[in-house]
Protein backbone atom coordinates (compact mmCIF):
# COMPACT_ATOMS: atom_id res chain seq x y z
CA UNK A 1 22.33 13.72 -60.65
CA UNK A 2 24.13 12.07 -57.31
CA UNK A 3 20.89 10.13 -55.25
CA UNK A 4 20.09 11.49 -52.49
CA UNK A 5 21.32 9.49 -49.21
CA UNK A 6 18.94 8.68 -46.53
CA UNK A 7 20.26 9.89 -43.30
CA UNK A 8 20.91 7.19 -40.67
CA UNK A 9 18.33 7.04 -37.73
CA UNK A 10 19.95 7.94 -34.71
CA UNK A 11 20.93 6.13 -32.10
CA UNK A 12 18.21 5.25 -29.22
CA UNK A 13 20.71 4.52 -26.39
CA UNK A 14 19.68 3.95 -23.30
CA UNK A 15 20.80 6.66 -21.12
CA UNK A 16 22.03 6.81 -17.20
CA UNK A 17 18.95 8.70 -16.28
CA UNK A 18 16.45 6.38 -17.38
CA UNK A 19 18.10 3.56 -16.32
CA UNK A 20 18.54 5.41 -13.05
CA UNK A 21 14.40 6.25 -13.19
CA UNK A 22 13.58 2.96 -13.87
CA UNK A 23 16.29 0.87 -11.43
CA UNK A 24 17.10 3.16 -9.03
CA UNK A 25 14.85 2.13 -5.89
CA UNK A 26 15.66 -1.37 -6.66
CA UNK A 27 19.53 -0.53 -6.46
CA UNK A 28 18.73 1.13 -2.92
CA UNK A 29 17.29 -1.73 -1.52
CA UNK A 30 20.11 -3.97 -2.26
CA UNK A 31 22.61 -1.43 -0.66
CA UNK A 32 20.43 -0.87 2.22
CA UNK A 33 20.34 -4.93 2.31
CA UNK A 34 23.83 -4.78 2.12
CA UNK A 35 24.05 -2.15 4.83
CA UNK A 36 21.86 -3.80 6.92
CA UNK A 37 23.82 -7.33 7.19
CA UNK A 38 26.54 -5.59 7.36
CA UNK A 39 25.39 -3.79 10.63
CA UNK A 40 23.70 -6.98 12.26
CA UNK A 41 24.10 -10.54 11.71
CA UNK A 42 20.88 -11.11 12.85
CA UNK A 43 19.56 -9.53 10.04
CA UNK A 44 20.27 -12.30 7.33
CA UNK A 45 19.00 -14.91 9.83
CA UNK A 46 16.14 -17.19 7.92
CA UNK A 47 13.79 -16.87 11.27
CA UNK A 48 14.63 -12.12 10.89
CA UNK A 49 13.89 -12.31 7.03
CA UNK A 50 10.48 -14.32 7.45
CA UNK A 51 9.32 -12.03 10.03
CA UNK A 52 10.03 -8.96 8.12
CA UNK A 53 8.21 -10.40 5.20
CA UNK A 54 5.08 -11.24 7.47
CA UNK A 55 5.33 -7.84 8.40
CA UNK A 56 5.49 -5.92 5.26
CA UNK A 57 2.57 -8.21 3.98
CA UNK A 58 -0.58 -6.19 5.44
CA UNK A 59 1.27 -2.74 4.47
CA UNK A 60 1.76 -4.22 1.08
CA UNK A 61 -2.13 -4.67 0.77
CA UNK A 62 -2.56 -1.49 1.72
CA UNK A 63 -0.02 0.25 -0.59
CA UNK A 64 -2.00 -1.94 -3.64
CA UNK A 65 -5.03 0.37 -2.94
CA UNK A 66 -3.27 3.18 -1.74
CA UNK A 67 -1.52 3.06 -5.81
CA UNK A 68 -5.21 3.08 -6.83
CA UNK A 69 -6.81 6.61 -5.87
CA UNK A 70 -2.91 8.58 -5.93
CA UNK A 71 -3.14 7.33 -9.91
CA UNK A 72 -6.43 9.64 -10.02
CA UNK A 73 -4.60 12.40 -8.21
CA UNK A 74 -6.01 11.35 -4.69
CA UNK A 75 -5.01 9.55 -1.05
CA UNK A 76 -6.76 8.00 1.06
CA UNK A 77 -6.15 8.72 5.03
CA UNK A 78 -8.98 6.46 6.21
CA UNK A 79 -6.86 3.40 5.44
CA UNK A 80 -5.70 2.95 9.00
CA UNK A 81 -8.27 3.83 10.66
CA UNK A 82 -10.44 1.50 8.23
CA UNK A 83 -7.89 -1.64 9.45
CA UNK A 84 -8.44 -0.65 12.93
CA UNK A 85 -12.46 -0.56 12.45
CA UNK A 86 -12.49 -3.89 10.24
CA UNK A 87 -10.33 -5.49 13.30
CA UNK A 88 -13.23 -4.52 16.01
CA UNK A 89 -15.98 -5.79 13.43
CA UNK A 90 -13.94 -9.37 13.73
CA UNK A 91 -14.43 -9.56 16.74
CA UNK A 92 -18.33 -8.56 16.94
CA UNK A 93 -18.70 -12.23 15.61
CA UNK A 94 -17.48 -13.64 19.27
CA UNK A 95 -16.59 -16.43 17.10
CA UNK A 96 -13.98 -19.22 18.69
CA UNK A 97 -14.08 -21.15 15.43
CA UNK A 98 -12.76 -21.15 12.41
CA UNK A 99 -16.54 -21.66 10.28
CA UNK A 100 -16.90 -17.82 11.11
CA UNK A 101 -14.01 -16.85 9.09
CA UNK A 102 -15.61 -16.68 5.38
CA UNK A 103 -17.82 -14.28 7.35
CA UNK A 104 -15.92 -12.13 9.08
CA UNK A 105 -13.79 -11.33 5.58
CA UNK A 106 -17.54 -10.94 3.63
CA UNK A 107 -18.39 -8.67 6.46
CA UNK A 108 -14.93 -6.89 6.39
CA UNK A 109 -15.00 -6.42 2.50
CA UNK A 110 -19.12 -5.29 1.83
CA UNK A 111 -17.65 -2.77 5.21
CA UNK A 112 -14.60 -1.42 3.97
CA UNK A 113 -16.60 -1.25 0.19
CA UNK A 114 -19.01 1.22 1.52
CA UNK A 115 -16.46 3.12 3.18
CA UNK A 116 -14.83 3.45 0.11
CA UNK A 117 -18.04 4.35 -1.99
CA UNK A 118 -18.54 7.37 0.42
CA UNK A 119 -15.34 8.41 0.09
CA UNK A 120 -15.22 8.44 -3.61
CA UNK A 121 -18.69 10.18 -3.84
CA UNK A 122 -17.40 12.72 -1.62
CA UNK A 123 -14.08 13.32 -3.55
CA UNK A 124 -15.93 12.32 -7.35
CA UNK A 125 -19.85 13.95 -6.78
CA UNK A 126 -19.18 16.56 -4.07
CA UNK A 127 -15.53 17.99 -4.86
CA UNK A 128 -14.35 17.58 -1.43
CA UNK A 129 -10.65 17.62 -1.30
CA UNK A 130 -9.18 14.10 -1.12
CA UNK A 131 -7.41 15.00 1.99
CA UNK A 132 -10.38 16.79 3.87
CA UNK A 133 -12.76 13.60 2.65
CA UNK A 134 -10.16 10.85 4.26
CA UNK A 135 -9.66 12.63 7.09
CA UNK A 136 -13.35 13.07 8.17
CA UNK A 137 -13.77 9.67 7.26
CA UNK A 138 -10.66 8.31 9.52
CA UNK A 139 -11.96 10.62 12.33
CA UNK A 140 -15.59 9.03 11.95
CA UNK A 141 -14.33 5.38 11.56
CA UNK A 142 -12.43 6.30 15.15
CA UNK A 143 -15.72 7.31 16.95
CA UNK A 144 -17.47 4.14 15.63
CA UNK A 145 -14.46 2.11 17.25
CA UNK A 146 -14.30 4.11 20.40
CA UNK A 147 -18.48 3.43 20.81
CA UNK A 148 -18.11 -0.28 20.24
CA UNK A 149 -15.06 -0.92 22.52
CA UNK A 150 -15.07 1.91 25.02
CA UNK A 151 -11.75 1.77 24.12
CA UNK A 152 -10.76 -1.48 25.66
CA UNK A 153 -8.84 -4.18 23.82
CA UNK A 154 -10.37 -7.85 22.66
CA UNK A 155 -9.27 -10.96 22.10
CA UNK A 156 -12.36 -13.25 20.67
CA UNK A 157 -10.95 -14.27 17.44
CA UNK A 158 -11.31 -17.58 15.57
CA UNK A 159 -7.67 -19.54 15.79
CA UNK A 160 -7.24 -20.06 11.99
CA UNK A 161 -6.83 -15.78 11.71
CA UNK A 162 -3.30 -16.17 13.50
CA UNK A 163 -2.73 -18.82 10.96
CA UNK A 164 -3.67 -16.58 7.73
CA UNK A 165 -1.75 -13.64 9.61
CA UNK A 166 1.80 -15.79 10.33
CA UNK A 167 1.26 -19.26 9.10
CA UNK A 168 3.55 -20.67 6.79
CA UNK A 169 2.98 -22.76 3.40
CA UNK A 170 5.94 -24.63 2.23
CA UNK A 171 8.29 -21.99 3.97
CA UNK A 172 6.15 -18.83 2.67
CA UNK A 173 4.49 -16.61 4.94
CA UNK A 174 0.28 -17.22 4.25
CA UNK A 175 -0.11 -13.25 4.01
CA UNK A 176 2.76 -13.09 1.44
CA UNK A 177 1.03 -15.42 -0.86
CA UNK A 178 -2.36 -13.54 -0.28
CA UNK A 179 -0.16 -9.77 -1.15
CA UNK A 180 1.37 -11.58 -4.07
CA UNK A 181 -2.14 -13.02 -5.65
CA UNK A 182 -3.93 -9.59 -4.79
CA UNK A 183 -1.15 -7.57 -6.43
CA UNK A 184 -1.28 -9.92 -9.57
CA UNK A 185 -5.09 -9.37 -9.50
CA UNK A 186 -5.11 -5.44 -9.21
CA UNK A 187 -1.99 -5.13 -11.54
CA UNK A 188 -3.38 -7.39 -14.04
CA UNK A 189 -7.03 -4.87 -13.59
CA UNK A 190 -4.48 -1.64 -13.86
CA UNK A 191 -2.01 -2.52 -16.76
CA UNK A 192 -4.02 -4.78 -18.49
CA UNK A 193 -7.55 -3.93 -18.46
CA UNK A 194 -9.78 -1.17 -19.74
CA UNK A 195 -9.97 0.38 -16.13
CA UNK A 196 -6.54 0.35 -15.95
CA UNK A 197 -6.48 2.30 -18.89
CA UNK A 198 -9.48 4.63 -17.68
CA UNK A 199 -7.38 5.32 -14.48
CA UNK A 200 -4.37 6.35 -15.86
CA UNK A 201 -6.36 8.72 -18.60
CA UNK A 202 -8.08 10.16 -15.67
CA UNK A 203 -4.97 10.66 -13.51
CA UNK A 204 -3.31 12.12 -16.30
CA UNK A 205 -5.86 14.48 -17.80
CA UNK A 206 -9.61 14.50 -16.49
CA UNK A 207 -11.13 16.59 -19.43
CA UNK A 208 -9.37 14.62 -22.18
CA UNK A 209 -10.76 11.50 -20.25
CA UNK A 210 -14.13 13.32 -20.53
CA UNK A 211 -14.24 14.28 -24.15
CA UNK A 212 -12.70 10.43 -25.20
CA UNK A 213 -15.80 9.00 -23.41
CA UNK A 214 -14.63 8.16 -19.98
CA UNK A 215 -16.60 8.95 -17.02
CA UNK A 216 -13.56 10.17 -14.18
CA UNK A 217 -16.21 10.29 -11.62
CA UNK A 218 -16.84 6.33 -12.05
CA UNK A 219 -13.32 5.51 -12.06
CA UNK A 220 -12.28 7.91 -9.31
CA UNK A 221 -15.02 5.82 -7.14
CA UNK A 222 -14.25 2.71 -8.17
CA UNK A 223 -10.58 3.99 -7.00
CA UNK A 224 -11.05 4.60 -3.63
CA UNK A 225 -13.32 1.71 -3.14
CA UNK A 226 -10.52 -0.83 -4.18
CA UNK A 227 -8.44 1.31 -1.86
CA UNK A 228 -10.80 0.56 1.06
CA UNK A 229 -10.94 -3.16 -0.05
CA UNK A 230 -7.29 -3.80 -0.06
CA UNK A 231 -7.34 -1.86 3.69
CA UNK A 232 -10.01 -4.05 4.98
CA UNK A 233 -8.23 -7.15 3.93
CA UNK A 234 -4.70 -5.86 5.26
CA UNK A 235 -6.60 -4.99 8.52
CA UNK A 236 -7.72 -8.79 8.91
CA UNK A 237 -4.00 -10.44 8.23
CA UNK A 238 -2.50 -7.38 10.54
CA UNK A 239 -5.68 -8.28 13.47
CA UNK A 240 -4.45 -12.03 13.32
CA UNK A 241 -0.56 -11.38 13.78
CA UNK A 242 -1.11 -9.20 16.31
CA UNK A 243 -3.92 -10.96 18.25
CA UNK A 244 -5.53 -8.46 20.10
CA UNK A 245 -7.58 -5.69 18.49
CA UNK A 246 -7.21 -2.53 20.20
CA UNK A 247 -7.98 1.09 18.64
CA UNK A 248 -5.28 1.85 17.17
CA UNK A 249 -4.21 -1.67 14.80
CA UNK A 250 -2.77 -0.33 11.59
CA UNK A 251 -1.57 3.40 13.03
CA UNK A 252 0.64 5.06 10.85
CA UNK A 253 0.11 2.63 8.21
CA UNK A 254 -2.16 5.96 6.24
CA UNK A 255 1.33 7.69 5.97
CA UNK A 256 3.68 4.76 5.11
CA UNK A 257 1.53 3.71 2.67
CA UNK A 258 1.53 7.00 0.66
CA UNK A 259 5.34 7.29 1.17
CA UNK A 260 5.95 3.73 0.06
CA UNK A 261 3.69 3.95 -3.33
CA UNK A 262 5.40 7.58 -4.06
CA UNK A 263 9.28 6.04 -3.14
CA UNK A 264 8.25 3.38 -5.93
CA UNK A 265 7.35 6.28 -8.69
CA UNK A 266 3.57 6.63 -8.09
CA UNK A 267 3.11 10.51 -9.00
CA UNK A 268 1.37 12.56 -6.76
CA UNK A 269 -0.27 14.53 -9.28
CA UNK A 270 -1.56 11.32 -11.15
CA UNK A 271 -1.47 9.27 -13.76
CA UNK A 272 2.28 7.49 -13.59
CA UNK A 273 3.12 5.08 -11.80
CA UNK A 274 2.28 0.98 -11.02
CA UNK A 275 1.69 -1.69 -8.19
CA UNK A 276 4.84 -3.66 -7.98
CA UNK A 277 7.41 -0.12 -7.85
CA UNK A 278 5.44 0.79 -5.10
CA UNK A 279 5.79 -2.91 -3.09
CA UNK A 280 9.38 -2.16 -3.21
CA UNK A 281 8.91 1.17 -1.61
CA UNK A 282 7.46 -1.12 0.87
CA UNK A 283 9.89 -3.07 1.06
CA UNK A 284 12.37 -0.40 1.78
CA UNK A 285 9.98 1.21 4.81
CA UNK A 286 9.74 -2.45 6.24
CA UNK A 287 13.92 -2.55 6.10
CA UNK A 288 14.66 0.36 7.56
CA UNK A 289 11.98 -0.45 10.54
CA UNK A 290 13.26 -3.88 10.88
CA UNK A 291 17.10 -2.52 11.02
CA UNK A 292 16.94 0.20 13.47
CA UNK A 293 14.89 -2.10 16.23
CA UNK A 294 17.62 -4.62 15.52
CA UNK A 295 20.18 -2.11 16.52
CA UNK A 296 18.59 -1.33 19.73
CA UNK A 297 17.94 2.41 18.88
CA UNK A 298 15.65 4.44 21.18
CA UNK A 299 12.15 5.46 19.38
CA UNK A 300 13.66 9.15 18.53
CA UNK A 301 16.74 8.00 16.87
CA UNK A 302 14.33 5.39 14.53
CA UNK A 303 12.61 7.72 13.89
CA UNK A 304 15.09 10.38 12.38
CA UNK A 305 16.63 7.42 11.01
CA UNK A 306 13.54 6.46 8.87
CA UNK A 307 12.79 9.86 7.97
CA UNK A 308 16.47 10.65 6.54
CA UNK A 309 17.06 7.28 4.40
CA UNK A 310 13.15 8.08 3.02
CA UNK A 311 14.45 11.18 2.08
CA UNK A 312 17.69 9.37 0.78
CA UNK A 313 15.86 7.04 -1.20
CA UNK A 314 13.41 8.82 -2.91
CA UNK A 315 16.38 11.94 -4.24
CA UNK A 316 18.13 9.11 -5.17
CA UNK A 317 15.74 7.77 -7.18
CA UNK A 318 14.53 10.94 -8.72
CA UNK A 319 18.11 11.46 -9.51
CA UNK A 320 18.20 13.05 -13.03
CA UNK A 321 21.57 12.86 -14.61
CA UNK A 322 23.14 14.66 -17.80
């Protein structure tokens, strides 16, 4: 009797669609790098690239958090408006010196902490929608600021925030350094921790979590109150680049933040995704911005602009080939 042959395993080859999934946003960015040099010289001047990088910095603190709660099938709208409110409670210090600055970011932090816990109680404990929680929250946060400053603009600040906010260390933009350690520090918490591993369990199936002994309404707290952190701290390096706090520091920044986090593969309905995809969504966002004002383009045309290579980006990258 002829042995039987063992059939060959087949082949595991890495196909076009998965190395489109994985690579694809990362291929956009160096076109639209490309593009962008292409368009203006100005672009690829050392002085252009450091200030784009000092600018994506705070959004890129904000995006680390913003990856947090969208992992457990959430977002957080209160992040700007959390900035903005962290930015006036600088200021309450009337501080001209730099001993005040340990402070202000323990003050910021415990703050932004709290604002998180009630957010996460609401969403976890109370079933309020994610969106309908963050929202009440960002409207709340506004009426605090609007109490406090009347709505004027201040200026009191301790000198050393403009240097955390657009100082320079050997060449490298302070707040880089601080978005590179924090996204080391949360990435390191998501991929290789048993949180991590709690969050994406919860984002991915909140009964299963249950019945394998996790407890999703911790971990969707302890979600949004990271989220909050990372806004609070973004809100400080944004309040010393821009010097002046008014009421609206960080606008918009709710909305890029959730677009940048979902261009770099962060699912929406939860579980899938990680921290340094979604800094290259930010880095796309920051690109685009930084183009179109270096074009001279009227606010209407930036803004179609934006919103059609968003678009762009995020079908290509979703791209699913044959």
């Amino acid at each position: 009797m002829a042995p039987l042959e063992t059939p060959l395993p087949r082949s595991q080859g890495v196909s076009v669609a998965s190395v489109f999934e994985r690579y694809g946003l990362i291929v956009f960015l160096v076109a639209l790098l490309l593009v962008a040099a292409a368009l203006s010289p100005t672009f690829l001047r050392p002085a252009n690239l450091v200030n784009v990088l000092t600018i994506a910095a705070p959004l890129g603190m904000v995006v680390v958090g913003q990856t947090f709660v969208i992992l457990v099938r959430g977002l957080d709208l209160s992040v700007a408006s959390l900035m903005a409110t962290v930015a006036v409670l600088a200021t309450a210090f009337k501080a001209t010196t730099n001993d005040a600055i340990p402070m202000i970011f323990v003050a910021a932090i415990a703050f932004s902490a709290v604002v998180g816990l009630v957010n996460g109680w609401l969403v976890a404990r109370r079933n309020v929608s994610p969106f309908l929680a963050t929202l009440a929250m960002m409207i709340i946060l506004q009426g605090i600021r609007f109490a406090y400053t009347g709505g004027a603009p201040i200026s009191t600040l301790p000198p050393g925030m403009g240097f955390l906010a657009s100082g320079r260390i050997v060449g490298i933009p302070v707040n880089l350094i601080t978005l590179a350690l924090l996204a080391i520090v949360f990435g390191v918490v998501l991929h290789r921790s048993r949180l991590g591993r709690e969050i994406f369990m919860v984002g991915s199936n909140p009964k299963a979590a249950f019945l394998n002994g996790v407890a999703p309404d911790r971990v969707i707290i302890l979600c949004y109150v990271i989220c909050s952190i990372c806004a609070g701290i973004g809100g400080l390096f944004l309040l010393g680049y821009v010097g002046t706090v008014s009421n609206w520091v960080g606008q918009g920044y709710e909305l890029d933040s959730i677009v940048a986090a979902v261009m770099g593969g962060v699912a929406l309905t939860g579980g899938r995704g990680n921290i340094f995809a979604a800094l290259l969504g930010v880095a796309v966002l920051v690109v685009i911005n930084n183009l179109v004002l270096l074009l001279g383009f009227p606010i209407e045309m930036q803004l179609i602009i934006k919103g059609i290579i968003i678009i762009g980006a995020a079908a290509f990258y979703r791209t699913r080939l044959a």
